[in-house]
Every structure is written in structure tokens, then in C-alpha cells.
C-alpha atoms as a PDB file:
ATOM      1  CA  UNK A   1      40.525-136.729   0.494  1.00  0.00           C
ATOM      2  CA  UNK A   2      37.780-138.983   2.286  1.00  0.00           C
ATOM      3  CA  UNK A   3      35.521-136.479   4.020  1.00  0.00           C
ATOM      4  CA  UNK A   4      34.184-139.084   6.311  1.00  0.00           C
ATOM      5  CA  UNK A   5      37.624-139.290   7.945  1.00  0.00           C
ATOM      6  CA  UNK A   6      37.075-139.205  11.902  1.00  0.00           C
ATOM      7  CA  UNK A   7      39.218-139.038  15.184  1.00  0.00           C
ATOM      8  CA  UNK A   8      38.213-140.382  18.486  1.00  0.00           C
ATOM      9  CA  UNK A   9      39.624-139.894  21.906  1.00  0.00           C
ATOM     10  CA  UNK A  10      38.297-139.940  25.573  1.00  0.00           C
ATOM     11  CA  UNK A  11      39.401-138.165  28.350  1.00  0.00           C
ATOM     12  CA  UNK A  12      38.527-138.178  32.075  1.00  0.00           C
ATOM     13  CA  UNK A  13      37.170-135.009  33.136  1.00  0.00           C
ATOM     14  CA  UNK A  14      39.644-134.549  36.967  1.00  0.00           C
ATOM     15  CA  UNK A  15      39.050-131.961  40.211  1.00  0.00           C
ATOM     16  CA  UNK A  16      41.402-129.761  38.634  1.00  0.00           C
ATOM     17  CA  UNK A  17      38.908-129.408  35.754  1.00  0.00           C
ATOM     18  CA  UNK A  18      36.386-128.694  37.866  1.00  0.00           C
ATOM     19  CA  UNK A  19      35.133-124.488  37.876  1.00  0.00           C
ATOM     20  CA  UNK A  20      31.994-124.446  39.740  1.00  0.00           C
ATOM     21  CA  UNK A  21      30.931-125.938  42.785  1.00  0.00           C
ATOM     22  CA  UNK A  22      29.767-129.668  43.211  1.00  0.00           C
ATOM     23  CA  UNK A  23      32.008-131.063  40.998  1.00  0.00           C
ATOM     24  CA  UNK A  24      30.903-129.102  37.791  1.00  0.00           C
ATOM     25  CA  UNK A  25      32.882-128.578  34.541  1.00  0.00           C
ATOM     26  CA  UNK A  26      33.254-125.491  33.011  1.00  0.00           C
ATOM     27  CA  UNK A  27      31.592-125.998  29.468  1.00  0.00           C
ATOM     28  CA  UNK A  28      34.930-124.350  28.201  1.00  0.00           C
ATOM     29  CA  UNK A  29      36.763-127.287  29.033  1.00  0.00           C
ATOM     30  CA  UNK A  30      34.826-129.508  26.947  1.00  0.00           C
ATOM     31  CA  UNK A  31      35.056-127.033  24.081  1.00  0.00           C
ATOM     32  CA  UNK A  32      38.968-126.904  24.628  1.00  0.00           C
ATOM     33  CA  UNK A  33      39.203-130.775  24.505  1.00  0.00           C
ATOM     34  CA  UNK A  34      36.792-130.188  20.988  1.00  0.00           C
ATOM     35  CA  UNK A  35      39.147-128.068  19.251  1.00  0.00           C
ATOM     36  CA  UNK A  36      42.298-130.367  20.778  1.00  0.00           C
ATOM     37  CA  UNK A  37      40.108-133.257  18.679  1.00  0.00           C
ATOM     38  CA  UNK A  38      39.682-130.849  15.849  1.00  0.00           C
ATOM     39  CA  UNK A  39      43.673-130.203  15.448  1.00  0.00           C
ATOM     40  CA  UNK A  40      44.096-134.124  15.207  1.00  0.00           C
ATOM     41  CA  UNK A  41      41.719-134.801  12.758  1.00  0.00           C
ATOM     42  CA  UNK A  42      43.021-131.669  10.756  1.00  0.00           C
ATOM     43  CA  UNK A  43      46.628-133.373  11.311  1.00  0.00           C
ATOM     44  CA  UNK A  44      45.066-136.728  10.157  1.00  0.00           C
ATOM     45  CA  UNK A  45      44.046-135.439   7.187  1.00  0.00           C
ATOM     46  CA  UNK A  46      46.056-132.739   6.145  1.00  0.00           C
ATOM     47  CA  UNK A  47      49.484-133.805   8.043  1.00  0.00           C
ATOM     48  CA  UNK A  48      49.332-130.246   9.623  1.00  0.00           C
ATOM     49  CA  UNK A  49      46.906-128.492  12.317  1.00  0.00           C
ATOM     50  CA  UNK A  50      46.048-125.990   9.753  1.00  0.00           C
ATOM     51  CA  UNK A  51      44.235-122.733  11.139  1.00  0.00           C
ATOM     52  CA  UNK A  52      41.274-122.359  13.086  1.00  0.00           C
ATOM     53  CA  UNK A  53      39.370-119.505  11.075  1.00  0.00           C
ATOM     54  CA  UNK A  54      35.758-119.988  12.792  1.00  0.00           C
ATOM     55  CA  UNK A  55      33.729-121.492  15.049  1.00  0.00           C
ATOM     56  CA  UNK A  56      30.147-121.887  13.664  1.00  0.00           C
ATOM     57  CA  UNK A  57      27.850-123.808  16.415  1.00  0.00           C
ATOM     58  CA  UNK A  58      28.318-124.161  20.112  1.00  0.00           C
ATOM     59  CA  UNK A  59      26.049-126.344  22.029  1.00  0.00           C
ATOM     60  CA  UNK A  60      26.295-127.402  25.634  1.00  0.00           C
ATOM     61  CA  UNK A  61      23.526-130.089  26.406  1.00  0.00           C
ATOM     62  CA  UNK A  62      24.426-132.132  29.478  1.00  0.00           C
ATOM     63  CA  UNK A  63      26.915-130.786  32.132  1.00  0.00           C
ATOM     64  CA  UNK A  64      30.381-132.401  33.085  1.00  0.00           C
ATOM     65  CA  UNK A  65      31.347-133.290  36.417  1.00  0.00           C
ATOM     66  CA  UNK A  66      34.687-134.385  37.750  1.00  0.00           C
ATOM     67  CA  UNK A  67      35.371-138.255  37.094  1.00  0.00           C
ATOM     68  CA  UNK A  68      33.265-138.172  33.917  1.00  0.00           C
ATOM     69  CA  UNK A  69      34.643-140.190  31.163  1.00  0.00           C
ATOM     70  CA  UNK A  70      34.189-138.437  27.712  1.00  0.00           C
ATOM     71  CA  UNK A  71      34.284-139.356  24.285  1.00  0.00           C
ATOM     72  CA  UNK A  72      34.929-136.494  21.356  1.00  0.00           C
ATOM     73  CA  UNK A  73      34.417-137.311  17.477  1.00  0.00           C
ATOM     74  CA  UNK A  74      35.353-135.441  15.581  1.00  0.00           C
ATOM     75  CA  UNK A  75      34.548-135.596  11.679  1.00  0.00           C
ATOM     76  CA  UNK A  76      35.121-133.486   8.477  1.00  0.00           C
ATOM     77  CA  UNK A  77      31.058-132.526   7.605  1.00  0.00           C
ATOM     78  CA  UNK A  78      32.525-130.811   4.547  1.00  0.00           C
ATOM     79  CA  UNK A  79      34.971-129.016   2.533  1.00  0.00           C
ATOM     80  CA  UNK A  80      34.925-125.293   1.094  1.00  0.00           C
ATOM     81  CA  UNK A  81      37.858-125.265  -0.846  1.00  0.00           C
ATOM     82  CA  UNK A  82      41.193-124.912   1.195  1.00  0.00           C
ATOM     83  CA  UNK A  83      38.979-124.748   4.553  1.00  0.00           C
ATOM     84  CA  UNK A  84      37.313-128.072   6.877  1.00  0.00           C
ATOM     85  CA  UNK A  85      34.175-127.951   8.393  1.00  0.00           C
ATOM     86  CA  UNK A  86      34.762-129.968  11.393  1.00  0.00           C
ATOM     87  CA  UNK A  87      32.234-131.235  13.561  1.00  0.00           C
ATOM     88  CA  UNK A  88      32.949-132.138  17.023  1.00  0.00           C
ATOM     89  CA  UNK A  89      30.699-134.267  19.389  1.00  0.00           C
ATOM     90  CA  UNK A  90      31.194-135.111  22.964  1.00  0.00           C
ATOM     91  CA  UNK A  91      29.577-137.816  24.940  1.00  0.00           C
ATOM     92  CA  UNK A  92      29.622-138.611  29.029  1.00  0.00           C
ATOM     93  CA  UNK A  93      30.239-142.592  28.369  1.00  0.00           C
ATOM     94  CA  UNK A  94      30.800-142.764  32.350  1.00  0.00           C
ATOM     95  CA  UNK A  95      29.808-141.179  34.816  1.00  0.00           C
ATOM     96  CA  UNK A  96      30.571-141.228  39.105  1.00  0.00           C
ATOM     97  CA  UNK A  97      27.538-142.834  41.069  1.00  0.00           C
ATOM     98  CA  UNK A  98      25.552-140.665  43.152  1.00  0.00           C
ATOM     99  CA  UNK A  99      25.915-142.331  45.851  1.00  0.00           C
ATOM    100  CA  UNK A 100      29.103-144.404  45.199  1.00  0.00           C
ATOM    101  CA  UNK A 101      29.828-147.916  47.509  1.00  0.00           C
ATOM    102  CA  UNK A 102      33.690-147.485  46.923  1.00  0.00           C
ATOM    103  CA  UNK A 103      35.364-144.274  46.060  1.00  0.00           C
ATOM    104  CA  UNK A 104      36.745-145.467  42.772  1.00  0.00           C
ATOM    105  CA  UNK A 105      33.210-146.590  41.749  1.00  0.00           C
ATOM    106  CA  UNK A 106      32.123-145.729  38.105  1.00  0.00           C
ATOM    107  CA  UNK A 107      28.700-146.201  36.565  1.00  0.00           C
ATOM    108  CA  UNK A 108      28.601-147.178  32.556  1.00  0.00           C
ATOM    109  CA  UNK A 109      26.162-145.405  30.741  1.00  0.00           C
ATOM    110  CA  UNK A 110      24.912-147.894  28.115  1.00  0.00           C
ATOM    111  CA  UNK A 111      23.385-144.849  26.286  1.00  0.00           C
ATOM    112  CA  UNK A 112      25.853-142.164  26.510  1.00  0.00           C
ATOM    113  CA  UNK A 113      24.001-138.352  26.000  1.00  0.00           C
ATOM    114  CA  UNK A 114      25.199-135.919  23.683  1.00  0.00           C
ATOM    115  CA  UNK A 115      26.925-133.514  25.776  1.00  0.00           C
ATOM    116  CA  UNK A 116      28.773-130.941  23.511  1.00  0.00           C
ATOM    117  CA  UNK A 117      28.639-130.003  19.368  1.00  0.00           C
ATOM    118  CA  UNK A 118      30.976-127.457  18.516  1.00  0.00           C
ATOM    119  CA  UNK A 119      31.532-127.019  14.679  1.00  0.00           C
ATOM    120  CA  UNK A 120      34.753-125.804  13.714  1.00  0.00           C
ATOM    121  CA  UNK A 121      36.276-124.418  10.592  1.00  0.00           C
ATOM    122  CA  UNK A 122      39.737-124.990   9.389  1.00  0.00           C
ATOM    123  CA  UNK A 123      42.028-123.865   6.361  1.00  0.00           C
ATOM    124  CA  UNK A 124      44.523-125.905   5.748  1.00  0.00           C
ATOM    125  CA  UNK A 125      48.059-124.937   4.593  1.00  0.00           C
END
């Protein structure tokens, strides 16, 4: 198995996403999109989801707001025998302008920031 085996897939954060007010994300979300990432790579890989035994690390860096485009990668860090550590990563690649000219504006970030790592572990079947 090739351990540097990754997944990629963006999704647009929408109102009904939103938890808080002003447009804010609940970090849960993005950690529910991670694992969704997670279960592809795992069915990449191992042609099954496996089982999600653990979740290891947990950050939240920079907060999600509805209309924000996001990227998760996912990647296989390592493997412990039957089990996957999976690292996830999620990055705000767009975001909505402050002060937007047209309501479908969108601003490019040509730096996206990190905005979620959640490390997962998985035992495969």
C-alpha cells in the first residue's frame, strides 16, 4: 500500500451550515466534512470505509462562514498494523467579500489558511 495516497474534495460551506450568528460555522461541521474525507480515502485505499476507532488531534484555527469554499486533504500519515492514521486538513480557498459589489461576489484567497487538522484513526477490515 502507498502511504502517501491522498483524497481531495471542496465543499461550499451554505446558510444552512451556519450555527452561530453572522454567518459562522459550527467547527463541527468542518470536522464532519473531515471524517466524510477520511471514509474516502479509507475507501480509496482499502475498497471499504473501515472503522473509525479514534480521533487523535482536533484543531480549529480560522473560523468558517457561510459561502466559504473549502478544501479537505486528507492523507494516510501512517500505518499501525490493520489501523490508518489519517490526517485531515482543511483550507478556506474562498471566501465572501466584506463588503461585496454583487451578491454572488467571491474573493480568491491566493494563500488559503489552514483552517482545520483533525487526525483520525482507522482499522480496516
Amino acid at each position: 500500500m502507498n502511504e502517501q495516497q491522498s483524497v481531495t474534495f471542496r465543499y461550499r460551506m451554505s446558510d444552512r451550515d451556519v450555527f452561530y450568528g453572522g454567518g459562522v460555522v459550527n467547527g463541527a461541521r468542518s470536522i464532519t466534512l473531515a471524517n466524510d474525507a477520511a471514509n474516502r480515502l479509507m475507501a480509496k485505499v482499502f475498497q471499504n470505509t473501515g472503522h473509525c476507532m479514534e480521533v487523535r488531534k482536533v484543531r480549529l484555527y480560522e473560523p468558517c462562514f457561510a459561502g466559504d469554499y473549502m478544501e479537505f486533504i486528507a492523507r494516510v500519515k501512517k500505518m499501525e498494523g490493520n489501523r490508518a492514521v489519517i490526517e485531515v486538513r482543511s483550507f478556506k480557498i474562498i471566501q465572501v467579500p466584506e463588503n461585496p459589489p454583487f451578491p454572488s461576489s467571491i474573493e480568491v484567497l491566493p494563500e488559503p489558511p489552514l483552517s482545520t487538522v483533525v487526525q483520525f484513526v482507522y482499522e480496516a477490515y
